[in-house]
C-alpha atoms as a PDB file:
ATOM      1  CA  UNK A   1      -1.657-131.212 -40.861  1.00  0.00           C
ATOM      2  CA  UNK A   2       0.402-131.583 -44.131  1.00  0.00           C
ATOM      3  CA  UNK A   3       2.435-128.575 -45.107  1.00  0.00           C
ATOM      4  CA  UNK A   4       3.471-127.582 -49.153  1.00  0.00           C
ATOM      5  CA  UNK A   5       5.321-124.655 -48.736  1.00  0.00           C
ATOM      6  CA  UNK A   6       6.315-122.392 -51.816  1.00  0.00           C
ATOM      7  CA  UNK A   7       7.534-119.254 -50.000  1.00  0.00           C
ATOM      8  CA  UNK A   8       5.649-117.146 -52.390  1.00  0.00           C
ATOM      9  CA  UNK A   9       2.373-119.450 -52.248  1.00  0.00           C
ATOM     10  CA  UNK A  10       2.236-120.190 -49.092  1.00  0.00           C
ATOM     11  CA  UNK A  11      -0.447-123.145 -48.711  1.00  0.00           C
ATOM     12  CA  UNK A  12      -0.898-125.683 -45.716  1.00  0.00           C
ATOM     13  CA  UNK A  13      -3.389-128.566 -45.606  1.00  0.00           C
ATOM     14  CA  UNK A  14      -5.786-128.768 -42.409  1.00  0.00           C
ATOM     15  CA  UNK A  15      -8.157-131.373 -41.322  1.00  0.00           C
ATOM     16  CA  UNK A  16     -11.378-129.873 -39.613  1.00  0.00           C
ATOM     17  CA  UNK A  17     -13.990-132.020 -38.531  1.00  0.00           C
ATOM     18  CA  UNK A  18     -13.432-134.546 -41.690  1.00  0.00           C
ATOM     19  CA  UNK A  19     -13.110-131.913 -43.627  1.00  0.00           C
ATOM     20  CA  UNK A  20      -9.877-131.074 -45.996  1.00  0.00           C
ATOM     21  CA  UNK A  21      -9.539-126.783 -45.887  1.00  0.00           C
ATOM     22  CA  UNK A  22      -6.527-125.527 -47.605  1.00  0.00           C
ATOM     23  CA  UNK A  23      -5.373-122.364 -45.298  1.00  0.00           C
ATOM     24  CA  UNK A  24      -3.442-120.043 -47.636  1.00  0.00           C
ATOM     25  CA  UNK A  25      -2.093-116.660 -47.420  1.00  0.00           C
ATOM     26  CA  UNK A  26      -2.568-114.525 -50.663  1.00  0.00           C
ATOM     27  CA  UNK A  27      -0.901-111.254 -51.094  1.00  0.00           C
ATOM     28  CA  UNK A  28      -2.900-108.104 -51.459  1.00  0.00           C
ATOM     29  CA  UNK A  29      -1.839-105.080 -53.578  1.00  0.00           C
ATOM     30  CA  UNK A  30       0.757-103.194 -51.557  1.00  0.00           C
ATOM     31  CA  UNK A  31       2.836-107.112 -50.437  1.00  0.00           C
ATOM     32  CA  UNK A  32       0.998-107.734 -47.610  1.00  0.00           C
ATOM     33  CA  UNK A  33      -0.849-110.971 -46.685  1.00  0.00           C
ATOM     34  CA  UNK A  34      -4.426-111.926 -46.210  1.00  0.00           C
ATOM     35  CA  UNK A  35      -5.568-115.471 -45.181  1.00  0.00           C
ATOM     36  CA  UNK A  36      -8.328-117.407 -46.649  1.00  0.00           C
ATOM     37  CA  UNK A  37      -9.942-121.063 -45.875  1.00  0.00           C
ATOM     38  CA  UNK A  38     -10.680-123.088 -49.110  1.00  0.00           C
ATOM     39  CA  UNK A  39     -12.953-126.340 -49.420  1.00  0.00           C
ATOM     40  CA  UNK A  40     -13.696-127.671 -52.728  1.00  0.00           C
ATOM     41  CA  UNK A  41     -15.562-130.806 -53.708  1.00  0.00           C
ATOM     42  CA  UNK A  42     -13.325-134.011 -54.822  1.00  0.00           C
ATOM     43  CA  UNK A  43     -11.710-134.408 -58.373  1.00  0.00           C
ATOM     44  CA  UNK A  44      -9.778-131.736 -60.400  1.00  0.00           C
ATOM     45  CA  UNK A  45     -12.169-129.086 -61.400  1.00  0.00           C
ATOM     46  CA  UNK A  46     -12.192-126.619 -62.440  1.00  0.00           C
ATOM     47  CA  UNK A  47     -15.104-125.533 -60.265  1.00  0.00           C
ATOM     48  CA  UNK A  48     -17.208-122.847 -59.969  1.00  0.00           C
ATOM     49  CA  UNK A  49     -16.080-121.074 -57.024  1.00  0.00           C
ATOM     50  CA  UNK A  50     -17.909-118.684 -54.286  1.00  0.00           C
ATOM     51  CA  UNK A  51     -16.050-116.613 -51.892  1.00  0.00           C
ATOM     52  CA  UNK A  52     -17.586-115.662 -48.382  1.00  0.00           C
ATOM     53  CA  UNK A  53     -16.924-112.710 -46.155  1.00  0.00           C
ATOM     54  CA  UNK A  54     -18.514-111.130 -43.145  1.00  0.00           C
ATOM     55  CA  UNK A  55     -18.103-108.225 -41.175  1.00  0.00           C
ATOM     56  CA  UNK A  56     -15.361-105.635 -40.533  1.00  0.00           C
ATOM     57  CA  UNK A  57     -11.997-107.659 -40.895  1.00  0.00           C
ATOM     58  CA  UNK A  58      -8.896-108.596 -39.202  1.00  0.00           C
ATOM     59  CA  UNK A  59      -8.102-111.767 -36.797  1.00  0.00           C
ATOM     60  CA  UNK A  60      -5.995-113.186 -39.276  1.00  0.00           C
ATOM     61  CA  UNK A  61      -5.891-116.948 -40.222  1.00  0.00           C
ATOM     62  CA  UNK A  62      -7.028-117.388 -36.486  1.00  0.00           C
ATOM     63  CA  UNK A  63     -10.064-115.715 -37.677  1.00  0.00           C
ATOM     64  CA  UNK A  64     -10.543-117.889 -40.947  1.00  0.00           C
ATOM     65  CA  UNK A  65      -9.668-121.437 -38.777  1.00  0.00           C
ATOM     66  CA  UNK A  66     -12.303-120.366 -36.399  1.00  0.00           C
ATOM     67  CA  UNK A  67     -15.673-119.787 -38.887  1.00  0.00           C
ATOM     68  CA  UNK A  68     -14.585-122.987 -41.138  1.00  0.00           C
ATOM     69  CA  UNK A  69     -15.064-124.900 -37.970  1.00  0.00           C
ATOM     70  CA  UNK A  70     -17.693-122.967 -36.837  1.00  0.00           C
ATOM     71  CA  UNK A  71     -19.730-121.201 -39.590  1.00  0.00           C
ATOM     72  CA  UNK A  72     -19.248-124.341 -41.761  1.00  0.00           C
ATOM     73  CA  UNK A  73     -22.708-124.629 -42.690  1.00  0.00           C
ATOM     74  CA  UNK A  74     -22.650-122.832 -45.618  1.00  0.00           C
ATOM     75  CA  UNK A  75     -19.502-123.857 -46.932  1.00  0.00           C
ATOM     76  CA  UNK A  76     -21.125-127.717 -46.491  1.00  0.00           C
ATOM     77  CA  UNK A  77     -24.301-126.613 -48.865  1.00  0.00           C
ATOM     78  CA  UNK A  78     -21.797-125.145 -51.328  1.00  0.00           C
ATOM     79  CA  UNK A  79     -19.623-127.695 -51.725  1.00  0.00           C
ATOM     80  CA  UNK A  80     -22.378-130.465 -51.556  1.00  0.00           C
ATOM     81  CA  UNK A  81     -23.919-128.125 -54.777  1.00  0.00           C
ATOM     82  CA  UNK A  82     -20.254-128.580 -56.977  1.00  0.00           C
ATOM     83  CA  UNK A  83     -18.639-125.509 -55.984  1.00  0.00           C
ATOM     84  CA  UNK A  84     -15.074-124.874 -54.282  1.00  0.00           C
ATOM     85  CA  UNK A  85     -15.529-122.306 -51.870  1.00  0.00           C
ATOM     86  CA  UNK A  86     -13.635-120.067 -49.486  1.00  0.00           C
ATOM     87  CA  UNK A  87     -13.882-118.024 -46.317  1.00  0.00           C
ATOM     88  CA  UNK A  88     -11.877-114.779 -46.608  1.00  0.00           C
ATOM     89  CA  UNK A  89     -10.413-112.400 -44.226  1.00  0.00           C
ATOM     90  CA  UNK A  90      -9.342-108.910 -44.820  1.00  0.00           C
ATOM     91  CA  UNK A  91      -7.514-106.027 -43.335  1.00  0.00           C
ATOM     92  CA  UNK A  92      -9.418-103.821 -40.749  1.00  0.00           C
ATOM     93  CA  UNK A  93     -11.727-101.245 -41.807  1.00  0.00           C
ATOM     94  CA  UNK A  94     -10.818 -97.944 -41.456  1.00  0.00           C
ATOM     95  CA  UNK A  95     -13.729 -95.353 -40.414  1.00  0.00           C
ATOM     96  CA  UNK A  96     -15.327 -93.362 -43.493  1.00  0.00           C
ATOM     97  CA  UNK A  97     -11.362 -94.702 -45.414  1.00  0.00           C
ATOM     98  CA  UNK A  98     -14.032 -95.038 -48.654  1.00  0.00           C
ATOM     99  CA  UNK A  99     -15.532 -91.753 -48.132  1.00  0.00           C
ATOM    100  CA  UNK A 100     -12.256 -89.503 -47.139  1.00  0.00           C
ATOM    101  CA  UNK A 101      -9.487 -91.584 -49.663  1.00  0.00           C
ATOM    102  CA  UNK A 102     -11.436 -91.568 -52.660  1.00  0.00           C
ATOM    103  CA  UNK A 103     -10.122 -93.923 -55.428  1.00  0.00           C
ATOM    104  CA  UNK A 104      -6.806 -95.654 -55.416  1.00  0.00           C
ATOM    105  CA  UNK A 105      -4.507 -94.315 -58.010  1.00  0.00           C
ATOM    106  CA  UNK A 106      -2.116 -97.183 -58.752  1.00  0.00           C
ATOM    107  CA  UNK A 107       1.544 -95.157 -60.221  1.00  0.00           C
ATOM    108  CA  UNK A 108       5.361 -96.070 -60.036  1.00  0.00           C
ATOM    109  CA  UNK A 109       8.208 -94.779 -58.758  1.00  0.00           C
ATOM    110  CA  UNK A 110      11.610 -95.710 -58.788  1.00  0.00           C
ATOM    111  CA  UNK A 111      10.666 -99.107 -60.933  1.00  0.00           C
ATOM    112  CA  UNK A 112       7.957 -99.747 -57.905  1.00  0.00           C
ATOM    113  CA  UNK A 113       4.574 -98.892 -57.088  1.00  0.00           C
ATOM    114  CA  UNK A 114       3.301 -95.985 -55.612  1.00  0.00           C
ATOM    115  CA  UNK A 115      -0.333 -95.462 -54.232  1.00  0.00           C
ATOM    116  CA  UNK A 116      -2.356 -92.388 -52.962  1.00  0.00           C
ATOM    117  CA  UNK A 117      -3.296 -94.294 -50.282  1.00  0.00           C
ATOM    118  CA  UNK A 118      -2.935 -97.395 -48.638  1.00  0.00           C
ATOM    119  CA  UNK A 119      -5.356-100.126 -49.854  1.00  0.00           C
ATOM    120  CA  UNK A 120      -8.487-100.864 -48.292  1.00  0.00           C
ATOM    121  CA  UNK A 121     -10.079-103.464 -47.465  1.00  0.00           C
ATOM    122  CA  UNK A 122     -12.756-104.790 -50.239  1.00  0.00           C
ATOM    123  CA  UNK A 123      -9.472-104.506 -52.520  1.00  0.00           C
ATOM    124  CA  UNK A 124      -7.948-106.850 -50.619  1.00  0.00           C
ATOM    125  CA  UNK A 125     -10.904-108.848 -51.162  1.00  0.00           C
ATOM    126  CA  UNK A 126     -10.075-108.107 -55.175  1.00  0.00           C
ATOM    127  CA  UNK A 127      -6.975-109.330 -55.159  1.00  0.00           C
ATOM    128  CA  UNK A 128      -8.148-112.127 -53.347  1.00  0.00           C
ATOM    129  CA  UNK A 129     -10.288-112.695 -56.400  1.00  0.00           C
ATOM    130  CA  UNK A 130      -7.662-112.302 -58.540  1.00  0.00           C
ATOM    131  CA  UNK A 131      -5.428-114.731 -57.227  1.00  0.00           C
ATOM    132  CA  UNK A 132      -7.819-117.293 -56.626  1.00  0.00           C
ATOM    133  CA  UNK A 133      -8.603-116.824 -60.445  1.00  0.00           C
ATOM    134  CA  UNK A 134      -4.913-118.745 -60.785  1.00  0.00           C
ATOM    135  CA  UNK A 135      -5.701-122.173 -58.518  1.00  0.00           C
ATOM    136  CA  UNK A 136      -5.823-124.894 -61.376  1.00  0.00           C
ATOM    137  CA  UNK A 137      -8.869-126.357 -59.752  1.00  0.00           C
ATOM    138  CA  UNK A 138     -11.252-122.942 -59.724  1.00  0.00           C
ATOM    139  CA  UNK A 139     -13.177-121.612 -63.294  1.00  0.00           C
ATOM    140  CA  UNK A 140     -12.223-118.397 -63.607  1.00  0.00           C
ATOM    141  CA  UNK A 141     -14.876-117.308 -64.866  1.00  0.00           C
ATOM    142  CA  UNK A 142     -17.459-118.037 -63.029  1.00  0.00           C
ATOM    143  CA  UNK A 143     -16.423-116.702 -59.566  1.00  0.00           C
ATOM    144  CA  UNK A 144     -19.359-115.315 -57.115  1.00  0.00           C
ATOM    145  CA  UNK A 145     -19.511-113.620 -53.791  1.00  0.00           C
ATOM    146  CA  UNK A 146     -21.624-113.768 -50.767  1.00  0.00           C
ATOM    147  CA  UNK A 147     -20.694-111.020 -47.998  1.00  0.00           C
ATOM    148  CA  UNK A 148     -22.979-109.977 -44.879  1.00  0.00           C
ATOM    149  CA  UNK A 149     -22.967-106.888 -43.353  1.00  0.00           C
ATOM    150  CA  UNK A 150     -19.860-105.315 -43.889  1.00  0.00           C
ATOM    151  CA  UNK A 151     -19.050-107.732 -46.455  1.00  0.00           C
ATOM    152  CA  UNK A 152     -22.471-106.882 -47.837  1.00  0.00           C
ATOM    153  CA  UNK A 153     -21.530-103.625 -47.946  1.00  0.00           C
ATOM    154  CA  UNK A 154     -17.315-104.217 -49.610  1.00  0.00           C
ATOM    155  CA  UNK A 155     -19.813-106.513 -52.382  1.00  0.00           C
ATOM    156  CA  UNK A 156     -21.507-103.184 -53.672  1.00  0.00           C
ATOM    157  CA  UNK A 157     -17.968-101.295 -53.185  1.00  0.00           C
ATOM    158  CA  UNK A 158     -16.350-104.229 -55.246  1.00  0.00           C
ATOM    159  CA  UNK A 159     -18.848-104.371 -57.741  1.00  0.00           C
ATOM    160  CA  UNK A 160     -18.768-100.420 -58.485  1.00  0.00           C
ATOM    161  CA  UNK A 161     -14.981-100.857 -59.409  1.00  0.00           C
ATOM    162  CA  UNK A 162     -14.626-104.004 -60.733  1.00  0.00           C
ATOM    163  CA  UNK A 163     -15.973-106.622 -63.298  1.00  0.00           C
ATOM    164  CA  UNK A 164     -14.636-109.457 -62.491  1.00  0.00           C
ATOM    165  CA  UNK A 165     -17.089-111.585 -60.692  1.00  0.00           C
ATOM    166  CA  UNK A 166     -19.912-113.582 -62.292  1.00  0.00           C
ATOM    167  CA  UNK A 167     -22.845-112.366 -59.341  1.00  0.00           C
ATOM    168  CA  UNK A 168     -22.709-111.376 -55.681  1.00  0.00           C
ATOM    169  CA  UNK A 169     -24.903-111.611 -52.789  1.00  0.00           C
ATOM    170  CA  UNK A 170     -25.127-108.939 -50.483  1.00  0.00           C
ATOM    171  CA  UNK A 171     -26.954-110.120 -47.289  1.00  0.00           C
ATOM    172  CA  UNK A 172     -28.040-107.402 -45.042  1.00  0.00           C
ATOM    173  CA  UNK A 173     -25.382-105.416 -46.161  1.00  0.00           C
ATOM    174  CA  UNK A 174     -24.327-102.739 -44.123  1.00  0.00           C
ATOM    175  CA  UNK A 175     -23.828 -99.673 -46.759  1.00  0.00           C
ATOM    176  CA  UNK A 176     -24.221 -97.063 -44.872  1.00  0.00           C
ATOM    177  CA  UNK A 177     -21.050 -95.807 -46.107  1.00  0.00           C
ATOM    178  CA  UNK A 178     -21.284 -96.490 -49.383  1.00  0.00           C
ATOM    179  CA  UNK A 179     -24.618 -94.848 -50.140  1.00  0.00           C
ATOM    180  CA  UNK A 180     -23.079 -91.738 -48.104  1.00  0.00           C
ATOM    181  CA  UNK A 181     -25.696 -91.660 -45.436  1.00  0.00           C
ATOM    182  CA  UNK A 182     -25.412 -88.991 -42.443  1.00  0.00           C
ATOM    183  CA  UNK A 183     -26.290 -91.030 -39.497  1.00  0.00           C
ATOM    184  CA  UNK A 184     -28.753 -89.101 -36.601  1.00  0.00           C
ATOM    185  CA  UNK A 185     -28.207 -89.085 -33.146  1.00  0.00           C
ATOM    186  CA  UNK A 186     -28.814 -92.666 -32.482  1.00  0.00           C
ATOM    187  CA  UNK A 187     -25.166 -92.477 -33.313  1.00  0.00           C
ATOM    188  CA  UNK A 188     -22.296 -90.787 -31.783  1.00  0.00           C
ATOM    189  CA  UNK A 189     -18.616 -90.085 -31.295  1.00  0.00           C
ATOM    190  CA  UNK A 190     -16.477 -91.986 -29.134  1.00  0.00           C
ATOM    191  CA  UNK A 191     -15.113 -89.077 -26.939  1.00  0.00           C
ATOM    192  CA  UNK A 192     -11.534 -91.435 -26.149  1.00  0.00           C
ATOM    193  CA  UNK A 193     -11.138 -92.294 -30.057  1.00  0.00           C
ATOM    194  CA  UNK A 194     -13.242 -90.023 -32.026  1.00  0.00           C
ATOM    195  CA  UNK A 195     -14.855 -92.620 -33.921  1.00  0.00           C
ATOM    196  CA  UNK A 196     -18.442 -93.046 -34.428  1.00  0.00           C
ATOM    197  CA  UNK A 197     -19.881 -95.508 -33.116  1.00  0.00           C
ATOM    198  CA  UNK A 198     -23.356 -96.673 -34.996  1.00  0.00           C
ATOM    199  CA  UNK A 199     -23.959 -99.824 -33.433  1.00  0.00           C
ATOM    200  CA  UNK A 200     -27.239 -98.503 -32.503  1.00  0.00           C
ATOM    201  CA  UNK A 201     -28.226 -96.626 -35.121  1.00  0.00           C
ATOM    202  CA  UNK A 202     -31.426 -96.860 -35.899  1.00  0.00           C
ATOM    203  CA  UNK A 203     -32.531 -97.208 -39.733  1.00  0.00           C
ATOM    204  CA  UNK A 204     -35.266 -99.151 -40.465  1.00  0.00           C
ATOM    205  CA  UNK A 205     -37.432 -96.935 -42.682  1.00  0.00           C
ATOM    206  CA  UNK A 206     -36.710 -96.281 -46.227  1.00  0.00           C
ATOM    207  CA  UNK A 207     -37.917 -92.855 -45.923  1.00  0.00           C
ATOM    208  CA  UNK A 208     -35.698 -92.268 -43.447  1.00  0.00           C
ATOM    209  CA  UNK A 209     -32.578 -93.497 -44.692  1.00  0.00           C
ATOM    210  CA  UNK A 210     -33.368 -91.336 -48.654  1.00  0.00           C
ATOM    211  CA  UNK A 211     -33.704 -88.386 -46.402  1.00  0.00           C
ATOM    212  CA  UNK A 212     -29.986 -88.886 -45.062  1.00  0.00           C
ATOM    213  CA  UNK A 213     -27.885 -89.626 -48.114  1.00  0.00           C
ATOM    214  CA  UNK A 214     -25.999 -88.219 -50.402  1.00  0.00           C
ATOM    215  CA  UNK A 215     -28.255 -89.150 -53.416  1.00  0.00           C
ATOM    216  CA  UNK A 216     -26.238 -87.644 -56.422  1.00  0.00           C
ATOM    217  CA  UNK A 217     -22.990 -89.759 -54.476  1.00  0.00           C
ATOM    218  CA  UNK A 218     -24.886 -93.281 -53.943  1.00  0.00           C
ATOM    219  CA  UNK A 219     -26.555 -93.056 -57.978  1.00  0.00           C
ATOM    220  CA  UNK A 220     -22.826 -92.173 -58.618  1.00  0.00           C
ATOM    221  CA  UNK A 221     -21.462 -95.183 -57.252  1.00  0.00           C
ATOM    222  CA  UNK A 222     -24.125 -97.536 -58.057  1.00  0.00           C
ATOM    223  CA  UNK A 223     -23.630 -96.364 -62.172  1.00  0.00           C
ATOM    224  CA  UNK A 224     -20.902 -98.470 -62.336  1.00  0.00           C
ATOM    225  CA  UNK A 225     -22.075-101.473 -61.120  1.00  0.00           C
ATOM    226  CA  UNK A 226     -22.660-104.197 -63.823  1.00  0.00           C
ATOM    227  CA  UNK A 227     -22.891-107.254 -61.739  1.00  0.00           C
ATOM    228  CA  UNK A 228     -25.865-109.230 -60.787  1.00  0.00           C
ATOM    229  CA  UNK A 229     -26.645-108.833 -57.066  1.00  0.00           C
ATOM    230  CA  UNK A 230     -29.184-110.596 -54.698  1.00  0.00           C
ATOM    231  CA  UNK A 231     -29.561-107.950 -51.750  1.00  0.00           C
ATOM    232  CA  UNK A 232     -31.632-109.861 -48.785  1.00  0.00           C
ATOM    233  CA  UNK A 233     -32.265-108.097 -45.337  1.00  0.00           C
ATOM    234  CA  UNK A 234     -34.153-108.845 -42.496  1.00  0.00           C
ATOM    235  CA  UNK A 235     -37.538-107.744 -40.967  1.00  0.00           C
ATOM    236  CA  UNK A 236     -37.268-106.631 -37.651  1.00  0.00           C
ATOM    237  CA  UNK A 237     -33.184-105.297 -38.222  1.00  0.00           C
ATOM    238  CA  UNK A 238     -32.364-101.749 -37.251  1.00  0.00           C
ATOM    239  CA  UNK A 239     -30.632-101.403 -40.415  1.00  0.00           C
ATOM    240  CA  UNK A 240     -33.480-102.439 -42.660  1.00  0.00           C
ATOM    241  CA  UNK A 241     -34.006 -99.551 -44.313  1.00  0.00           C
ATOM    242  CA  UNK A 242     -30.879 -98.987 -45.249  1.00  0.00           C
ATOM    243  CA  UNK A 243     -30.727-103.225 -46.938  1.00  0.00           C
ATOM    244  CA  UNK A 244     -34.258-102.099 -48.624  1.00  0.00           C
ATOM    245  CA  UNK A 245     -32.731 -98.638 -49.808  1.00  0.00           C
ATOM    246  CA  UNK A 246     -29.415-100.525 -51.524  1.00  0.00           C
ATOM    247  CA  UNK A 247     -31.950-102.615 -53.301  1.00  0.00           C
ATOM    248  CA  UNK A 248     -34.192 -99.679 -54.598  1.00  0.00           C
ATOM    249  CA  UNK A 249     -31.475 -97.671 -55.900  1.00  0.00           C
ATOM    250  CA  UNK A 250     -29.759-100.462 -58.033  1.00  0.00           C
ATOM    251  CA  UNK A 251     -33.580-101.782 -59.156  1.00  0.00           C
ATOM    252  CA  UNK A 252     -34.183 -97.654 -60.154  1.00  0.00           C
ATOM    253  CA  UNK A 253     -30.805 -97.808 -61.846  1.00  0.00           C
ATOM    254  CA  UNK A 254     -31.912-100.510 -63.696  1.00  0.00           C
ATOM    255  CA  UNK A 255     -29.438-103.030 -62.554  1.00  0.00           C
ATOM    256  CA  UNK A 256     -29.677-107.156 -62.684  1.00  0.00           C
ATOM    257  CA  UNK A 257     -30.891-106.736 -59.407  1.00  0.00           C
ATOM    258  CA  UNK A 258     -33.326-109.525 -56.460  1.00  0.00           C
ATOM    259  CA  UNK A 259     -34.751-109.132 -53.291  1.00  0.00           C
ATOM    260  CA  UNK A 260     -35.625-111.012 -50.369  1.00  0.00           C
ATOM    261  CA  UNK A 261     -36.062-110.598 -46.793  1.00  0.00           C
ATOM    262  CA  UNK A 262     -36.461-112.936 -43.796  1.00  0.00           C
ATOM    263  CA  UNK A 263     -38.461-112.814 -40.219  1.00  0.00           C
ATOM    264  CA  UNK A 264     -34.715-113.849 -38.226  1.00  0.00           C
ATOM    265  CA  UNK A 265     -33.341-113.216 -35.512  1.00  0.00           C
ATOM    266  CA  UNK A 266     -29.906-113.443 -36.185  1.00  0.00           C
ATOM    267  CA  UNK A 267     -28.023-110.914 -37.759  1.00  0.00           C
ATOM    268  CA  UNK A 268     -25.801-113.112 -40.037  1.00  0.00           C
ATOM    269  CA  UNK A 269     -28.150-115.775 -40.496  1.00  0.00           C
ATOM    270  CA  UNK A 270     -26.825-116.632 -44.190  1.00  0.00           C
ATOM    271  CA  UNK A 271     -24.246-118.061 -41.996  1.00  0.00           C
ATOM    272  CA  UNK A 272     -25.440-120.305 -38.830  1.00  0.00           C
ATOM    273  CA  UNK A 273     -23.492-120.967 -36.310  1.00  0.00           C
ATOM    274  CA  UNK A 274     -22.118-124.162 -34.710  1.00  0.00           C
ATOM    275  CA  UNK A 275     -23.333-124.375 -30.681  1.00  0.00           C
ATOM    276  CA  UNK A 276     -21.039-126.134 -27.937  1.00  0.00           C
ATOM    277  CA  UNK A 277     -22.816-129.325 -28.430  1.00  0.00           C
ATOM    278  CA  UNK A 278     -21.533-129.308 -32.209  1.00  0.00           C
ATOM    279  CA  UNK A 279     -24.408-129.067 -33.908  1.00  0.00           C
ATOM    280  CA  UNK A 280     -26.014-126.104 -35.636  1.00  0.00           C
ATOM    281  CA  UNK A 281     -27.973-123.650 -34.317  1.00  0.00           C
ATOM    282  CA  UNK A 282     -30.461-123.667 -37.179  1.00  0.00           C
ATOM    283  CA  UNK A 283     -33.833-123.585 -38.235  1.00  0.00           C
ATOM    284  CA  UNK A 284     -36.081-123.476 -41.348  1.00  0.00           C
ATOM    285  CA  UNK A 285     -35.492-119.852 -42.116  1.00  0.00           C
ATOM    286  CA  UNK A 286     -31.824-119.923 -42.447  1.00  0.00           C
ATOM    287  CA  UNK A 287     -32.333-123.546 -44.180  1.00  0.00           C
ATOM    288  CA  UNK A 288     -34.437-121.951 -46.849  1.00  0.00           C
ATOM    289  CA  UNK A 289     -32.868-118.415 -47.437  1.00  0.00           C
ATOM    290  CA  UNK A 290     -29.288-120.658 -47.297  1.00  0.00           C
ATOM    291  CA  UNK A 291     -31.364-122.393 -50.644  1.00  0.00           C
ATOM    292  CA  UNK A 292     -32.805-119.520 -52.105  1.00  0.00           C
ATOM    293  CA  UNK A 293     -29.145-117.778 -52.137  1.00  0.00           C
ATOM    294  CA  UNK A 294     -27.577-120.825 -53.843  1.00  0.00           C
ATOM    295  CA  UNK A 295     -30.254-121.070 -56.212  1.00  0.00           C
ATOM    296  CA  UNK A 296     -29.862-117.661 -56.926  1.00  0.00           C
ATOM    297  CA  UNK A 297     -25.830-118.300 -57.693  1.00  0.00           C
ATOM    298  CA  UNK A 298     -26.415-121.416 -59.686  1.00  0.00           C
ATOM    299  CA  UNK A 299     -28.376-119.200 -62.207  1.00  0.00           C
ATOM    300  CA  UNK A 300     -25.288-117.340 -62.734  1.00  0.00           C
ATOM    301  CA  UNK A 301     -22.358-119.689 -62.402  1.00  0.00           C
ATOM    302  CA  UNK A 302     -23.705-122.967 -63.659  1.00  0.00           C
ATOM    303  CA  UNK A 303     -25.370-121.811 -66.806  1.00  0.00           C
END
């Protein structure tokens, strides 16, 4: 490992599996640090650049060293197509923190900021953004986004508030919270913590899931929201309905808005998964939606 260390841009060079990944640690809006994984192809750019996420956050750069080894696969099709890319990682979401905190007011005080709140995390993943906007080898403007589940849903939250991005792909994103959707009893509360838990929560008709949200809220939210999206899901998921219902109400809002779904059985399969022997658990499915989305980006950020 070869280390280039600017206290404020703190940047160390890894080797993984051939591979050069630039492990850096980018600060978010209230000073605090989030790490990120970076691959780009060789030369001097600028590229076109697409940033990954998945899931709820946290794990730290242990986190990030762990899926470029591991959920590499993607990051190998990206940078085979011309584009730098990165694997992101984000402070923990906090239960129904969109819902209760409403926006972030940004103010000063005492010649510093001052928030309502503290940050959450999709705007970590905005000043993520932001600061990768600055690396001399990435095109700022032509910066896209691929996030699944949770990171499907921070993509729609991300969009609603902010402009910056060329197109996103949300991959069975998980926006229950966004659209404001009342979950039924296939969910409950954690009696210790008082949390819900809706791992099990069952939501694969559309039907269903219009009948449980907060329409005025999710039409609201989804106003704002100039970006191009691809929204995939697939079949036999419990959350279907609520990927197919994300999808509906940006199409009825009349947003730059695709759709595909796959017959999978991995939730997460935009991003395979390296098995002990090394090699990737993969098949044709994931090979071809893995296209598809790149296809989809190239549109967008290669014009």
């Amino acid at each position: 490992m070869t280390t280039h260390i600017d206290p404020e841009r703190v940047v160390l060079t890894e080797t993984i599996d051939g591979r050069t990944v630039h492990l850096m640690y980018i600060e978010t809006w209230d000073g605090l640090y989030a790490p990120i994984g970076l691959r780009k192809p060789e030369g001097d750019g600028p590229f076109p650049t697409v940033l990954l996420a998945s899931g709820n956050g946290g794990e730290g750069m242990r986190w990030i060293r762990d899926a470029v080894r591991n959920r590499g696969y993607t990051m190998d099709r990206l940078v085979e197509a011309g584009y730098a890319c990165a694997w992101l990682r984000y402070r923990t979401e906090v239960e129904l923190g969109y819902n209760n905190g409403g926006r972030l007011v940004r103010d000063m005080r005492q010649g510093r900021e001052m928030f309502n709140r503290s940050p959450l995390e999709y705007e970590d993943e905005i000043a993520i953004i932001e600061h990768v906007k600055t690396l001399p080898y990435v095109d700022a403007d032509r910066i896209g986004l691929i996030g699944m589940s949770h990171g499907g849903e921070m993509v729609l939250k991300i969009t609603s508030e902010y402009n910056g991005v060329c197109a996103a792909v949300a991959s069975e994103p998980a926006s229950h919270e966004f659209l404001s959707l009342t979950p039924d009893d296939t969910a409950f509360v954690n009696a210790e913590t008082q949390l819900r838990n809706i791992e099990g929560m069952q939501m694969t008709e559309v039907d269903k899931v219009r009948r449980r949200i907060d329409m005025d809220l999710a039409r609201e939210r989804i106003s704002t929201i100039n970006t191009p999206i691809l929204v995939t899901g697939r079949d036999e998921d419990h959350l279907q309905g609520i990927f197919r219902t994300s999808y509906d109400l940006l199409k009825e809002a009349g947003k730059d808005v695709e759709w595909f779904s796959v017959d999978h059985d991995l939730h997460g399969y935009i991003y395979p998964i390296r098995k002990a022997d090394g090699n990737y658990d993969l098949n044709n499915v994931q090979i071809a939606a893995i296209g598809r989305t790149i296809a989809y980006l190239d549109r967008y950020l290669k014009p």
